[in-house]
Protein backbone atom coordinates (compact mmCIF):
# COMPACT_ATOMS: atom_id res chain seq x y z
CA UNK A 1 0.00 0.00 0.00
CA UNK A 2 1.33 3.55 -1.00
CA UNK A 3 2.35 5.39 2.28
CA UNK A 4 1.41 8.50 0.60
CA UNK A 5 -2.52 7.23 0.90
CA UNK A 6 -2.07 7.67 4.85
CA UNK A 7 -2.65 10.67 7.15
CA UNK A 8 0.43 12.43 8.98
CA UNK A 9 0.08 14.12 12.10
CA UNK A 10 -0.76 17.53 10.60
CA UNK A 11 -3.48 16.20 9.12
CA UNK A 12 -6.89 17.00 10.73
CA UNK A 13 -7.61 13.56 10.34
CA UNK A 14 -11.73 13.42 11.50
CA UNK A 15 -11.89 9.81 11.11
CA UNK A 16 -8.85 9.29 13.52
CA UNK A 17 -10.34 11.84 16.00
CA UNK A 18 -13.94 10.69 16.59
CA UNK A 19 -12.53 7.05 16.84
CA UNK A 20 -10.72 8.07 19.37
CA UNK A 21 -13.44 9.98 21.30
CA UNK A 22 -16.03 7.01 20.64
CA UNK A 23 -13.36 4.38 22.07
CA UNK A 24 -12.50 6.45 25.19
CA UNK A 25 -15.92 7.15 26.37
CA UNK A 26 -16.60 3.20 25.56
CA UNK A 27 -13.56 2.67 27.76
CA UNK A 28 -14.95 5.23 30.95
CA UNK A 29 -18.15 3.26 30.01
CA UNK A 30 -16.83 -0.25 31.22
CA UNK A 31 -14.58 1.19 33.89
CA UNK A 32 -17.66 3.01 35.70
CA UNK A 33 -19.93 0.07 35.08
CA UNK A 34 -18.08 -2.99 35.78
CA UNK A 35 -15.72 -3.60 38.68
CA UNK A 36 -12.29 -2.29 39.25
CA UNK A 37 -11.13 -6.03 39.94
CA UNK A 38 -12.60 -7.20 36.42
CA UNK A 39 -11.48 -4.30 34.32
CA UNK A 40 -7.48 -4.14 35.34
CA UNK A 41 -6.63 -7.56 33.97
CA UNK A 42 -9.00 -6.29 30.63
CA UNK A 43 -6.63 -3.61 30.31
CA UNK A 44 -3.95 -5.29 31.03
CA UNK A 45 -4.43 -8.30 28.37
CA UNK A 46 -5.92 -5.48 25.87
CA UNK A 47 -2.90 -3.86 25.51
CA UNK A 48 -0.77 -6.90 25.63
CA UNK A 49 -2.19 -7.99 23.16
CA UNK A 50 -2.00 -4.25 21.22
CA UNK A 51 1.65 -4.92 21.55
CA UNK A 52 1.84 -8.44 20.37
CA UNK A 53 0.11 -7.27 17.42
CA UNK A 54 2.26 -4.28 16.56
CA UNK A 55 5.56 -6.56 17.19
CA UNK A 56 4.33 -8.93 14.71
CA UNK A 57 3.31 -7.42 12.02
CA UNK A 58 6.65 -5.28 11.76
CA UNK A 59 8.07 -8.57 11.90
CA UNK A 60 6.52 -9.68 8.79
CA UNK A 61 5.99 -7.01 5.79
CA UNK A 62 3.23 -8.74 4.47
CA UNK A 63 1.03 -8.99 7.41
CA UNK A 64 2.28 -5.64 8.28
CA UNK A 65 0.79 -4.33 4.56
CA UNK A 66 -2.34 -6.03 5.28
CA UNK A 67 -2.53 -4.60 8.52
CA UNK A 68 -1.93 -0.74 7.33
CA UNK A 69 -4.60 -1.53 4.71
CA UNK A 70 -7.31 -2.75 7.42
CA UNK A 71 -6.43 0.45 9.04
CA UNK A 72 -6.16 2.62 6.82
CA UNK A 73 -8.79 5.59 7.70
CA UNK A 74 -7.45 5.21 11.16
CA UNK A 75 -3.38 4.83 10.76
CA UNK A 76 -0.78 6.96 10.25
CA UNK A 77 2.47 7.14 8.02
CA UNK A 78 4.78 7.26 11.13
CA UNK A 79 3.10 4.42 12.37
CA UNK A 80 3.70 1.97 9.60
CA UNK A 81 7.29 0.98 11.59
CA UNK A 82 6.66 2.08 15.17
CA UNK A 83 3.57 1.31 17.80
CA UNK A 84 0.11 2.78 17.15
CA UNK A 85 -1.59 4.86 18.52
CA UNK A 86 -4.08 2.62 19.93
CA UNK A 87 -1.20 0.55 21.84
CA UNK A 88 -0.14 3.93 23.04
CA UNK A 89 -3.37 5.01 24.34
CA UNK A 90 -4.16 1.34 25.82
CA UNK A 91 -0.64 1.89 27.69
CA UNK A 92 -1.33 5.18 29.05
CA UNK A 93 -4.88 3.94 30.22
CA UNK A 94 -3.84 0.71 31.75
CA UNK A 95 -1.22 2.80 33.61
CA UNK A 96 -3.40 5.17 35.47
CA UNK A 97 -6.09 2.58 36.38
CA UNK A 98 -3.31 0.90 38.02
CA UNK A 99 -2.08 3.33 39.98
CA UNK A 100 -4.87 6.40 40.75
CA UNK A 101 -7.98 6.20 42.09
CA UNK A 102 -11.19 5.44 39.64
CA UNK A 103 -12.32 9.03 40.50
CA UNK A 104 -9.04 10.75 38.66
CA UNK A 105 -9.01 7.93 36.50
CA UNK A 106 -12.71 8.81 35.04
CA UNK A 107 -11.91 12.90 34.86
CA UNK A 108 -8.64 12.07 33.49
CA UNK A 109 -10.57 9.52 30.51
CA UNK A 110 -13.31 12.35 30.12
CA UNK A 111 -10.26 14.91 29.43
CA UNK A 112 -8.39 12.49 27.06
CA UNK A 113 -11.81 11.50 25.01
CA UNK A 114 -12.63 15.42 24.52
CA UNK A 115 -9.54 17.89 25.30
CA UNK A 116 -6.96 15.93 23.80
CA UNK A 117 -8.52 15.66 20.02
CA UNK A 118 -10.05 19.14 19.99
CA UNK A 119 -6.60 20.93 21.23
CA UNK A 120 -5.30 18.62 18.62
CA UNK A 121 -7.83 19.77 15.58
CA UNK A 122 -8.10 23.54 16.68
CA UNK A 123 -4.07 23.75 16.52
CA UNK A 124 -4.03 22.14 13.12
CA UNK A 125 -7.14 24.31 11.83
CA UNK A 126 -5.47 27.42 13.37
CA UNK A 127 -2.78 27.32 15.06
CA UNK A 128 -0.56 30.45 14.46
CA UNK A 129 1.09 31.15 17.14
CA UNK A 130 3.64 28.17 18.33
CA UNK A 131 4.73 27.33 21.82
CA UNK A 132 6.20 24.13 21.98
CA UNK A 133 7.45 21.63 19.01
CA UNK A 134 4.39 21.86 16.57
CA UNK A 135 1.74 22.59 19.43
CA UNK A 136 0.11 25.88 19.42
CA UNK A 137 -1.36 28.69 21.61
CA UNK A 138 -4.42 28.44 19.72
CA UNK A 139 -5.09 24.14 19.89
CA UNK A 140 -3.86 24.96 23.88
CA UNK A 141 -6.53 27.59 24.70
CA UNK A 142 -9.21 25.19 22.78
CA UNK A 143 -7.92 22.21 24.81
CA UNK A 144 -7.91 24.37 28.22
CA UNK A 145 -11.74 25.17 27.61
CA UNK A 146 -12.86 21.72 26.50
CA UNK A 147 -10.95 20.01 29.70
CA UNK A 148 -12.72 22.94 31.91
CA UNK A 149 -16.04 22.41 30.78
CA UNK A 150 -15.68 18.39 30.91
CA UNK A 151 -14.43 18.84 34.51
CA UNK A 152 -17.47 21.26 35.35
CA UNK A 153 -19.96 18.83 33.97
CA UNK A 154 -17.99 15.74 35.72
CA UNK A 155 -18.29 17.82 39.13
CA UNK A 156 -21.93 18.45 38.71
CA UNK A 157 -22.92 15.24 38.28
CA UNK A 158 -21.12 13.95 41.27
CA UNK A 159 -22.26 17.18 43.32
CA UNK A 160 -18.84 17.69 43.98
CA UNK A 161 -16.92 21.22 44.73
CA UNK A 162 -20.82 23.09 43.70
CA UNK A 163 -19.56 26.38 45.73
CA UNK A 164 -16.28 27.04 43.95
CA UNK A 165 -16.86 24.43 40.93
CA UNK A 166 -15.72 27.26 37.84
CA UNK A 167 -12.47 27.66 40.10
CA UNK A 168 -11.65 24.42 40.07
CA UNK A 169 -12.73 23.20 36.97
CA UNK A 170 -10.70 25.81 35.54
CA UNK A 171 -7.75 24.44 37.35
CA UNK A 172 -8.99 21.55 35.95
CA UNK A 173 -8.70 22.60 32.43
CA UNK A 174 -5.41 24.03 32.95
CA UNK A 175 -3.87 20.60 34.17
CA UNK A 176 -5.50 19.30 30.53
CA UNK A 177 -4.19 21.60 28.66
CA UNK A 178 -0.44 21.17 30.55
CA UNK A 179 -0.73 17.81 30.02
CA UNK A 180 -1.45 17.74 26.15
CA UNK A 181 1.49 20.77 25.83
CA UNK A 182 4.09 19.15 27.77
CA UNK A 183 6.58 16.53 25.66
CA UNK A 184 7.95 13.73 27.24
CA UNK A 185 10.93 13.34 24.69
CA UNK A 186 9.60 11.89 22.04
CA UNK A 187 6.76 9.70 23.90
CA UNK A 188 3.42 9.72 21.87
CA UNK A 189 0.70 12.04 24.13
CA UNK A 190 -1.63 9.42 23.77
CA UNK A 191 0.33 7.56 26.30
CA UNK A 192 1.55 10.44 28.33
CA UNK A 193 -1.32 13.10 28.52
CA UNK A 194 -3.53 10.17 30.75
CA UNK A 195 -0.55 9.91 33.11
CA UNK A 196 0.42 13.54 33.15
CA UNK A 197 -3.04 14.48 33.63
CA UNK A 198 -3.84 11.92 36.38
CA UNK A 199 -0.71 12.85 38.67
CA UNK A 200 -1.73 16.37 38.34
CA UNK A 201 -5.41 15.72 39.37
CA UNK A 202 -4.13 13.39 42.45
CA UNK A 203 -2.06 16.61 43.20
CA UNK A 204 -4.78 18.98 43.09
CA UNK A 205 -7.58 16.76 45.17
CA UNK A 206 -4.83 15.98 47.49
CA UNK A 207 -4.63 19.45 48.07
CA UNK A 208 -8.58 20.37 47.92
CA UNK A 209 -9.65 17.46 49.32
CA UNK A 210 -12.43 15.03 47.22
C-alpha cells in the first residue's frame, strides 16, 4: 500500500479523532460500570495484546501491509514501523487505572476522550502562534476550555466542589491543557497526557480534598 494514501500528524484527520473519542468514552463506560477487579486484567491483556500485534506485524511485511490496509482511515504514516496509537493510548490507560484512584481515573478519561482531540484539531485548523514543538497557543486555549467544561460537567454530576466548581474546573482545564502541551521526549501524548493528567489531578484533590 502507498504510504502517501495515509494521514500524517498535521493532518486534521476526523476519522482518527472521533474514533478516538467514541473508544474512550466506551472505555470510561466499562470502567464506571463494571468492577475495578474485572477491568485491570481487561486492560492489562488489551494492551498486551496491542503490543503483540504491533511486534508482529513489523516482523513480517506482508502482514504488516495487510494490517496498514485494514487500518487505513485510522493509521498513520509514522506508524507503519513504530507502535500505534491505539497501543499507546491502551498503555497510558492501563497505567493510570493501576495506579490512581477510579475518581481521577474517570476525569482524566473524560479529558483524554474530549480535550486531547479538539486541542489537537483547533491547533491544526489554526494554530498560528507556536509554543512548543508543533503545538500551538491556539489548539492549547481550545484544549484548556474543552478540559474545563468536561471537569465542570464531571463535578456536577457527582455534586462535587458546587460552591467554587468554575475555580476548580478551571484548574482543571489548565492541568488538561499542561498535560497535552508538555513533551515527554519523544513519547506519543496518547500515552503520556492520561498519566500527566492523572498525577496532576491526584495533586490537586490531594490538596482540595475530594
Amino acid at each position: 500500500m502507498e504510504t502517501t494514501a495515509l494521514k500524517v500528524r498535521t493532518d486534521v484527520h476526523l476519522a482518527r479523532r472521533l474514533y478516538h473519542t467514541l473508544g474512550v468514552c466506551i472505555i470510561l463506560a466499562l470502567y464506571s460500570y463494571l468492577p475495578r477487579t474485572f477491568m485491570i486484567p481487561l486492560f492489562v491483556g488489551f494492551t498486551a495484546l496491542c503490543l503483540f500485534i504491533d511486534i508482529i506485524r513489523q516482523k513480517f511485511p506482508q502482514l504488516n501491509q495487510r494490517f496498514t490496509k485494514s487500518f487505513s482511515l485510522f493509521i498513520r504514516q509514522n506508524e507503519i514501523q513504530n507502535l500505534t496509537g491505539m497501543t499507546f493510548i491502551t498503555l497510558g490507560i492501563t497505567t493510570i487505572a493501576i495506579v490512581f484512584p477510579p475518581e481521577i481515573v474517570k476525569l482524566s478519561l473524560l479529558m483524554l476522550a474530549f480535550g486531547d482531540p479538539i486541542s489537537s484539531i483547533f491547533g491544526i485548523l489554526y494554530g498560528k502562534d507556536k509554543l512548543v514543538g508543533n503545538k500551538s497557543l491556539q489548539g492549547t486555549v481550545a484544549g484548556l476550555v474543552a478540559c474545563t467544561v468536561v471537569a465542570g460537567i464531571y463535578f456536577l454530576s457527582l455534586g462535587l466542589y458546587l460552591d467554587r466548581i468554575i475555580l476548580v474546573s478551571l484548574v482543571c482545564g489548565i492541568i488538561g491543557a499542561v498535560s497535552e502541551l508538555l513533551p515527554v521526549r519523544d513519547l506519543d501524548d496518547n500515552f503520556t497526557f492520561p498519566i500527566i493528567s492523572s498525577a496532576l489531578l491526584w495533586l490537586l484533590f490531594k490538596t482540595i480534598g475530594m
